[in-house]
Each structure stands twice: as structure tokens, then as C-alpha cells.
C-alpha atoms as a PDB file:
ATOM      1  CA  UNK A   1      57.697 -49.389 -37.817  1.00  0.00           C
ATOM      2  CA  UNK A   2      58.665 -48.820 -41.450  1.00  0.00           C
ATOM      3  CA  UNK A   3      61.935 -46.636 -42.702  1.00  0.00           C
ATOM      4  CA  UNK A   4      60.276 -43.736 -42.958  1.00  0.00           C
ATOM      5  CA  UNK A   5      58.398 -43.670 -39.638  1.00  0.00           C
ATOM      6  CA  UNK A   6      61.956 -44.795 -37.743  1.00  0.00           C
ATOM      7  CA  UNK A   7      63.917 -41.161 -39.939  1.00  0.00           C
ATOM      8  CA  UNK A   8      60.984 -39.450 -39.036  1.00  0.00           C
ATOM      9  CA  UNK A   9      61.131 -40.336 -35.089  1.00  0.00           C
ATOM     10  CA  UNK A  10      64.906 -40.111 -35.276  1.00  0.00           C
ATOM     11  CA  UNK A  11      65.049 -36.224 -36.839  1.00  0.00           C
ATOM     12  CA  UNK A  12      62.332 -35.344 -34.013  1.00  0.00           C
ATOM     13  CA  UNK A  13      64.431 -36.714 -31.060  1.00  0.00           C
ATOM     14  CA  UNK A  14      67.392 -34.558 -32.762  1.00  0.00           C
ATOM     15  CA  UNK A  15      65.197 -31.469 -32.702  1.00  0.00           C
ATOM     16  CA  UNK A  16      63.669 -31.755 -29.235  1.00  0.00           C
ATOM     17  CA  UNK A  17      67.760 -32.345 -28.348  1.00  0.00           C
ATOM     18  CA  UNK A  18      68.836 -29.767 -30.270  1.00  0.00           C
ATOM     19  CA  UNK A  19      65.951 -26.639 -28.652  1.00  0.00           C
ATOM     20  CA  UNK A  20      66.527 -28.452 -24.886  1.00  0.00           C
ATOM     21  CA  UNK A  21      70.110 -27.830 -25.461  1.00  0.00           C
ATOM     22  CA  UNK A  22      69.649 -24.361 -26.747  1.00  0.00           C
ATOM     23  CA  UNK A  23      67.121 -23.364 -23.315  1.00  0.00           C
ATOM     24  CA  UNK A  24      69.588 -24.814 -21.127  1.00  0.00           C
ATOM     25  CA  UNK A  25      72.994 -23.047 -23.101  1.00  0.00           C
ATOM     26  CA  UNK A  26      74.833 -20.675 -20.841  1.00  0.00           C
ATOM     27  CA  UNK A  27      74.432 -17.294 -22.320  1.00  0.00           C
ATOM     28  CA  UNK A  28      77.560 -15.835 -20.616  1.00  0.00           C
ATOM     29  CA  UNK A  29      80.484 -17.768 -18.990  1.00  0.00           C
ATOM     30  CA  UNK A  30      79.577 -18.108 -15.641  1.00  0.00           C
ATOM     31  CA  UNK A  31      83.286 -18.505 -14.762  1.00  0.00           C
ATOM     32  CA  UNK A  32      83.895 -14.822 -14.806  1.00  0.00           C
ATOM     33  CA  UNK A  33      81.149 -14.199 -11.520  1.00  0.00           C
ATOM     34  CA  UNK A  34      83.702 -12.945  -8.971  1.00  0.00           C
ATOM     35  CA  UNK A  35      86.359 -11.487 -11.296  1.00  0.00           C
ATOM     36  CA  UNK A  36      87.446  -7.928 -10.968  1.00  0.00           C
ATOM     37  CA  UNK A  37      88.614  -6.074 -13.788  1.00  0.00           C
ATOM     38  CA  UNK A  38      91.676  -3.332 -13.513  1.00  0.00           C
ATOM     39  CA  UNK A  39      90.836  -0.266 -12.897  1.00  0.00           C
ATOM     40  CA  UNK A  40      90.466   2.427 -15.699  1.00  0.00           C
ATOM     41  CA  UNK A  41      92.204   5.221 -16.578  1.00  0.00           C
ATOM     42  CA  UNK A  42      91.683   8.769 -14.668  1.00  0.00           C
ATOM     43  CA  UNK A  43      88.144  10.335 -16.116  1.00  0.00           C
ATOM     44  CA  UNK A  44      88.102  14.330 -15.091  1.00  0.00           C
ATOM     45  CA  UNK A  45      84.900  15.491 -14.851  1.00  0.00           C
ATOM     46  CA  UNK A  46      84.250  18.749 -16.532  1.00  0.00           C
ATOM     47  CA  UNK A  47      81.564  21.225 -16.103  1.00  0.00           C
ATOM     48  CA  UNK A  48      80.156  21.083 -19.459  1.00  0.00           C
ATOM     49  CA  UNK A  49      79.607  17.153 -18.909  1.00  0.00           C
ATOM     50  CA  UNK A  50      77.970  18.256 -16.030  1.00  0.00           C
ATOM     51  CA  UNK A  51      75.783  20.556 -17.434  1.00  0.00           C
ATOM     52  CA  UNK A  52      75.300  18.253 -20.657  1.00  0.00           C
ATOM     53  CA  UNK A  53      74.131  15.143 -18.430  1.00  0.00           C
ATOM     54  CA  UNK A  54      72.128  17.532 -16.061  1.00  0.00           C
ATOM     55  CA  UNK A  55      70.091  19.077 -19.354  1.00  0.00           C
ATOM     56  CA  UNK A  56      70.005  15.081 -20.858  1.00  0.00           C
ATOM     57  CA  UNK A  57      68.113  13.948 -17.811  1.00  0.00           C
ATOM     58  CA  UNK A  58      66.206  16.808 -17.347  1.00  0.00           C
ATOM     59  CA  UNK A  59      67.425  17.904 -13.988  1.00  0.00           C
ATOM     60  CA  UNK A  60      66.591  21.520 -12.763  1.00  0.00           C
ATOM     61  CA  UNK A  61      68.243  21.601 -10.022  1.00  0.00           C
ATOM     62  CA  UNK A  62      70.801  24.653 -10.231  1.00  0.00           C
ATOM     63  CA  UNK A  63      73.572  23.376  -8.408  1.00  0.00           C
ATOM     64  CA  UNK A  64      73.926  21.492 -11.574  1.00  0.00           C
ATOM     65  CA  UNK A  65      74.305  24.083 -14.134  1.00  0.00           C
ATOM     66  CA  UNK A  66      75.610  27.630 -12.004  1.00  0.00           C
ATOM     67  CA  UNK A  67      78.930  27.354 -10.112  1.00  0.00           C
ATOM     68  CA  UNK A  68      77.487  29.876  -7.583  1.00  0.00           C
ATOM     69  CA  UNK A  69      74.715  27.856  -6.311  1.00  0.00           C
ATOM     70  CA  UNK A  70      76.856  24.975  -5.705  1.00  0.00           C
ATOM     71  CA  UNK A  71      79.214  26.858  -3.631  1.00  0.00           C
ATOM     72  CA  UNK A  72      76.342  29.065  -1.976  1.00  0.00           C
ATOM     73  CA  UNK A  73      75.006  25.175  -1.433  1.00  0.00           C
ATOM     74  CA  UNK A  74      78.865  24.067   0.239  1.00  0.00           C
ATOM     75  CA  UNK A  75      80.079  22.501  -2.937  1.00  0.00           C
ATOM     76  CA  UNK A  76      83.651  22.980  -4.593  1.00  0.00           C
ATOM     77  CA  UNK A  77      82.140  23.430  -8.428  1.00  0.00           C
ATOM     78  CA  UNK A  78      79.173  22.303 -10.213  1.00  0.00           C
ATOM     79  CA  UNK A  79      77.566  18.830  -8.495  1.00  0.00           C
ATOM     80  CA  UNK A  80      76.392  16.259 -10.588  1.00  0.00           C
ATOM     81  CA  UNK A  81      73.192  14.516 -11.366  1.00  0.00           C
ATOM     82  CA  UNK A  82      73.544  11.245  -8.824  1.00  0.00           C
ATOM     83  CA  UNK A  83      72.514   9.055 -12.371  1.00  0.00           C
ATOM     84  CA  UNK A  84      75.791  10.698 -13.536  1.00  0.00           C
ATOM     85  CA  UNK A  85      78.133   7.809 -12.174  1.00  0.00           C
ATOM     86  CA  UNK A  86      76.998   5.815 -15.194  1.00  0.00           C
ATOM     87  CA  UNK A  87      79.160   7.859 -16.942  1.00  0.00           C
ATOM     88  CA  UNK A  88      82.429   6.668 -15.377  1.00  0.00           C
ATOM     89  CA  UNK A  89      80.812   3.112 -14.650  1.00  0.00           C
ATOM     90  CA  UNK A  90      80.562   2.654 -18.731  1.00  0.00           C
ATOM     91  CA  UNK A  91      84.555   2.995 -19.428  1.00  0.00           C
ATOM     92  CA  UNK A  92      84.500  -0.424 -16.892  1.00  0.00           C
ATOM     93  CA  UNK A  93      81.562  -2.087 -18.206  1.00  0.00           C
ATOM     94  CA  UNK A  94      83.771  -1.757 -21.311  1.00  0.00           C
ATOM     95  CA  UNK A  95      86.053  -3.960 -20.333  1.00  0.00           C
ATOM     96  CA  UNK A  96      84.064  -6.821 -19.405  1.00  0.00           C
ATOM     97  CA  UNK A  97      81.804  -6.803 -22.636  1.00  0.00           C
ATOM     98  CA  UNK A  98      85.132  -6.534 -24.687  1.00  0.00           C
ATOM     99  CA  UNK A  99      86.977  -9.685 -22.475  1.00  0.00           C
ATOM    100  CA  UNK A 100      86.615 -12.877 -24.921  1.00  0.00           C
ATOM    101  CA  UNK A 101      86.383 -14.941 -21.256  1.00  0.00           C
ATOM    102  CA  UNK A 102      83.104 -13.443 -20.624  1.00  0.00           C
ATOM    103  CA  UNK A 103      81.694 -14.014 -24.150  1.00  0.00           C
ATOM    104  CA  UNK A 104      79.380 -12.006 -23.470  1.00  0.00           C
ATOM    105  CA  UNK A 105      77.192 -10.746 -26.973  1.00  0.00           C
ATOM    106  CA  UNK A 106      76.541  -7.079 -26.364  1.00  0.00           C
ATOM    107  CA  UNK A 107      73.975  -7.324 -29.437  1.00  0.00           C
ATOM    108  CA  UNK A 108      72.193  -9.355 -27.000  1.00  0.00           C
ATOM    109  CA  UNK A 109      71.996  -7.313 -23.968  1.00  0.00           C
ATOM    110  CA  UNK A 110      68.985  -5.368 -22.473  1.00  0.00           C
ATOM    111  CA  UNK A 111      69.708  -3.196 -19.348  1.00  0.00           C
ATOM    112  CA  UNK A 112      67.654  -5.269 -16.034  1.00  0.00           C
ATOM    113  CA  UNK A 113      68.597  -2.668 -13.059  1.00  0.00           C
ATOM    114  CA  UNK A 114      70.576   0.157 -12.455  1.00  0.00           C
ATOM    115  CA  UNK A 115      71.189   1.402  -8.695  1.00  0.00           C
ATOM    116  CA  UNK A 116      74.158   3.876  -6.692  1.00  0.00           C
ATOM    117  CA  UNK A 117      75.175   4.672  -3.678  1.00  0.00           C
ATOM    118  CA  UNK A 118      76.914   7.577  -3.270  1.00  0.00           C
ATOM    119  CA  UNK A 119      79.552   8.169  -0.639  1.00  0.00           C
ATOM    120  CA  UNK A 120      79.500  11.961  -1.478  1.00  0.00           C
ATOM    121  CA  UNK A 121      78.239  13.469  -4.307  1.00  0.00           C
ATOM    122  CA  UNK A 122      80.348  13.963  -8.224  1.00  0.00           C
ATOM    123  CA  UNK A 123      81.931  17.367  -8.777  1.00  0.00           C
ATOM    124  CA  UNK A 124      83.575  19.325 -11.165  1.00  0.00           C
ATOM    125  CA  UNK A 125      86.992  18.920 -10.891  1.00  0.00           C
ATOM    126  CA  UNK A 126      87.215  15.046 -10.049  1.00  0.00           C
ATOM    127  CA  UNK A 127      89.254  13.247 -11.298  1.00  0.00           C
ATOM    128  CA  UNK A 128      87.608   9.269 -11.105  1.00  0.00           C
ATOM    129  CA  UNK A 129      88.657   5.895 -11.633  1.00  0.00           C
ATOM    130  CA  UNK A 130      86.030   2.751 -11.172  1.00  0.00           C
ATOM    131  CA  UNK A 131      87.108  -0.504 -11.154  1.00  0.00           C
ATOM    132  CA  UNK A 132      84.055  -3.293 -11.782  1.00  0.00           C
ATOM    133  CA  UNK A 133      83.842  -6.637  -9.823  1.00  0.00           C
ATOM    134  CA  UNK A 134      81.519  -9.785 -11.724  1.00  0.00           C
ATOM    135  CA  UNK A 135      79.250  -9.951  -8.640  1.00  0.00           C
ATOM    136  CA  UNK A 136      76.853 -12.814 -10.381  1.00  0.00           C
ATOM    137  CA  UNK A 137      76.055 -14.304 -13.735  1.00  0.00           C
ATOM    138  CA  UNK A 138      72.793 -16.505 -13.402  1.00  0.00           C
ATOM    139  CA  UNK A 139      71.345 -18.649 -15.969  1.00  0.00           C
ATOM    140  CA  UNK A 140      67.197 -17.939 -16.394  1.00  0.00           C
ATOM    141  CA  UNK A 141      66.262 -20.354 -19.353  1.00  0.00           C
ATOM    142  CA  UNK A 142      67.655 -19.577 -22.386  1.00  0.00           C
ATOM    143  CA  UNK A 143      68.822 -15.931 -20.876  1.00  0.00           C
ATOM    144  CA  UNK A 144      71.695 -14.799 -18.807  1.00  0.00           C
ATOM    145  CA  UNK A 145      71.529 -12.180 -16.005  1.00  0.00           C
ATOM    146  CA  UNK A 146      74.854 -10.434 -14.680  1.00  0.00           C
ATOM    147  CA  UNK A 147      75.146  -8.292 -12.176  1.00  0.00           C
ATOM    148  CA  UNK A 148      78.137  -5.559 -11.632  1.00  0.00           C
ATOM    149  CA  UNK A 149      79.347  -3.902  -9.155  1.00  0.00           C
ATOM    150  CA  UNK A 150      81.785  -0.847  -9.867  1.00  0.00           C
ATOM    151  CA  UNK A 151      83.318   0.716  -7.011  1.00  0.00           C
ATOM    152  CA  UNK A 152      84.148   4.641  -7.985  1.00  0.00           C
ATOM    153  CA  UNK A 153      87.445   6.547  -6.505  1.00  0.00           C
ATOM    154  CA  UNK A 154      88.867   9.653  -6.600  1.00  0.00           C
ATOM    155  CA  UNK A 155      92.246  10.899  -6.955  1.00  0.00           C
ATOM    156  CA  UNK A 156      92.884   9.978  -3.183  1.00  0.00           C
ATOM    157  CA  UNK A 157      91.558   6.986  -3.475  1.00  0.00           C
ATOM    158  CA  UNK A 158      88.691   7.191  -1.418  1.00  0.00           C
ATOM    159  CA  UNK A 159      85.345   5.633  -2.619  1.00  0.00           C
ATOM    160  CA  UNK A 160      82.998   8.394  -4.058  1.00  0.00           C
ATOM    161  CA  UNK A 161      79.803   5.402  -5.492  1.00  0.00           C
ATOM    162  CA  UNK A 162      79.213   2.373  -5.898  1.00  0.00           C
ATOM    163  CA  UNK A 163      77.382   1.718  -9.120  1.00  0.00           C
ATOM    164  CA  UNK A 164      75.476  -1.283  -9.601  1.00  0.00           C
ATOM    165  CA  UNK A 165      74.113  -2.515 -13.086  1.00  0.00           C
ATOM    166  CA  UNK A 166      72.145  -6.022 -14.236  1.00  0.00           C
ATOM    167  CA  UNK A 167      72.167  -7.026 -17.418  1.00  0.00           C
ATOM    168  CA  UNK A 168      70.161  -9.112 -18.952  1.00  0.00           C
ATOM    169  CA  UNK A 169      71.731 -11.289 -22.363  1.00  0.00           C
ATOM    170  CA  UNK A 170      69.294 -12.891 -24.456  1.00  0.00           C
ATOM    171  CA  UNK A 171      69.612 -16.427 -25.004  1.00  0.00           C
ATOM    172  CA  UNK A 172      68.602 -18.061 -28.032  1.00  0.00           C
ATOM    173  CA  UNK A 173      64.855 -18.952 -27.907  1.00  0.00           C
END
């Protein structure tokens, strides 16, 4: 084997090292799965949100947009959209992407899954705090998938949703 066949073999080793070690490279630090965040600062929901995020998502549903038909319907004020909760879950998944321990590259990100489950449905008038829990981070590849779990109070306390998002952070390829 000459000089330049030995370089040659030596510089492809180095490559097939380097793009094995960039499939296998954790995305996200998988040390943060099971952390929970604090919880965030009071968000009062307003009628106006309501009716903005109602219109946004195309709801027609009037208990929504008129005050009247949400009490006629047994509600304090105007209710919600149930997709709504994304609204309060955001100021938490704000924490997380800005911790440095997560590292995780919001430039990266494409939304996987988004589910609730309501306890009782968002009104007018609430006053909400979340507070998000790391559920998982799992490694696909090159690509990391993390799954959250923010639990949704109100003033009392008691749990109003649960929101739960997966993300999906692109790896390098």
C-alpha cells in the first residue's frame, strides 16, 4: 500500500467516524427527562384573547365570542376554545427552550404532537399558572424527541388541563 493509498484510507475512516458520530449525537440533553420547571407567573385570561383565539382557529361556537350564551350555557364568562391551553402552556415551554441544561436548539424544532385534557373548561376571568415537567427526551438517529407535560392551575390551585406537547429537534444529518 503506497502513501497515498494509506492518507486516502486514513481520511475515509475519519469521515465514516466523524457522520457515525454525528447519527448517534444526542440532540438534547437527555439529563433534563424528569425535571420540572417553576411555575410561571399568573396569566389572566381576557375576553378579547378569547375571542381572538376562537376567530384564529376558526371556532363558531358562540359561547366563545357572546357572554350571554356562555352563561345561558352555565358558564361564568366567555369559554375558551379547548386548543386554547397552548396559550398558557407556551410561557412554560419558554423556560425549558431558554435553560442552557437542556441545550435544546429551538431553530431546530418541529412540533410532533399536541394533546389536553381538560379538567373543566378555560374562562374569562382565570387567572392560570402551568408549570411543565420533562416527561421524556428520546434519541431517534440523528433527531431528538421530547415530550412535555404542563399541568395548568387556577388561582385556587386546582388543576384546570393538562397540556401535552412532543417535539421533535433535528439532529444533524
Amino acid at each position: 500500500m503506497g502513501a497515498h493509498e494509506s492518507v486516502h484510507k486514513k481520511v475515509t475512516s475519519l469521515f465514516v467516524e466523524t457522520i457515525n458520530m454525528r447519527k448517534t449525537r444526542r440532540v438534547v440533553n437527555i439529563n433534563v427527562q424528569g425535571k420540572k420547571y417553576a411555575r410561571t407567573a399568573v396569566y389572566s385570561v381576557g375576553r378579547e384573547k378569547i375571542r381572538e383565539f376562537a376567530h384564529a382557529v376558526k371556532s363558531s361556537n358562540p359561547v366563545n365570542f357572546d357572554v350571554f350564551a356562555a352563561q345561558t350555557a352555565g358558564y361564568a364568562d366567555l369559554v375558551a376554545p379547548p386548543t386554547f391551553a397552548v396559550v398558557v402552556q407556551e410561557r412554560s415551554l419558554a423556560t425549558v427552550l431558554a435553560d442552557p441544561e437542556a441545550d435544546i436548539d429551538f431553530s431546530r424544532v418541529v412540533h410532533g404532537d399536541q394533546r389536553f385534557v381538560h379538567v373543566r373548561p378555560i374562562v374569562a376571568g382565570d387567572e392560570l399558572t402551568s408549570e411543565l415537567t420533562v416527561a421524556s427526551v428520546k434519541t431517534l438517529g440523528a433527531h431528538s424527541m421530547v415530550t412535555f407535560e404542563t399541568q395548568i392551575f387556577d388561582e385556587t390551585g386546582a388543576l384546570v388541563c393538562t397540556a401535552i406537547s412532543t417535539l421533535v429537534v433535528r439532529g444533524d444529518e
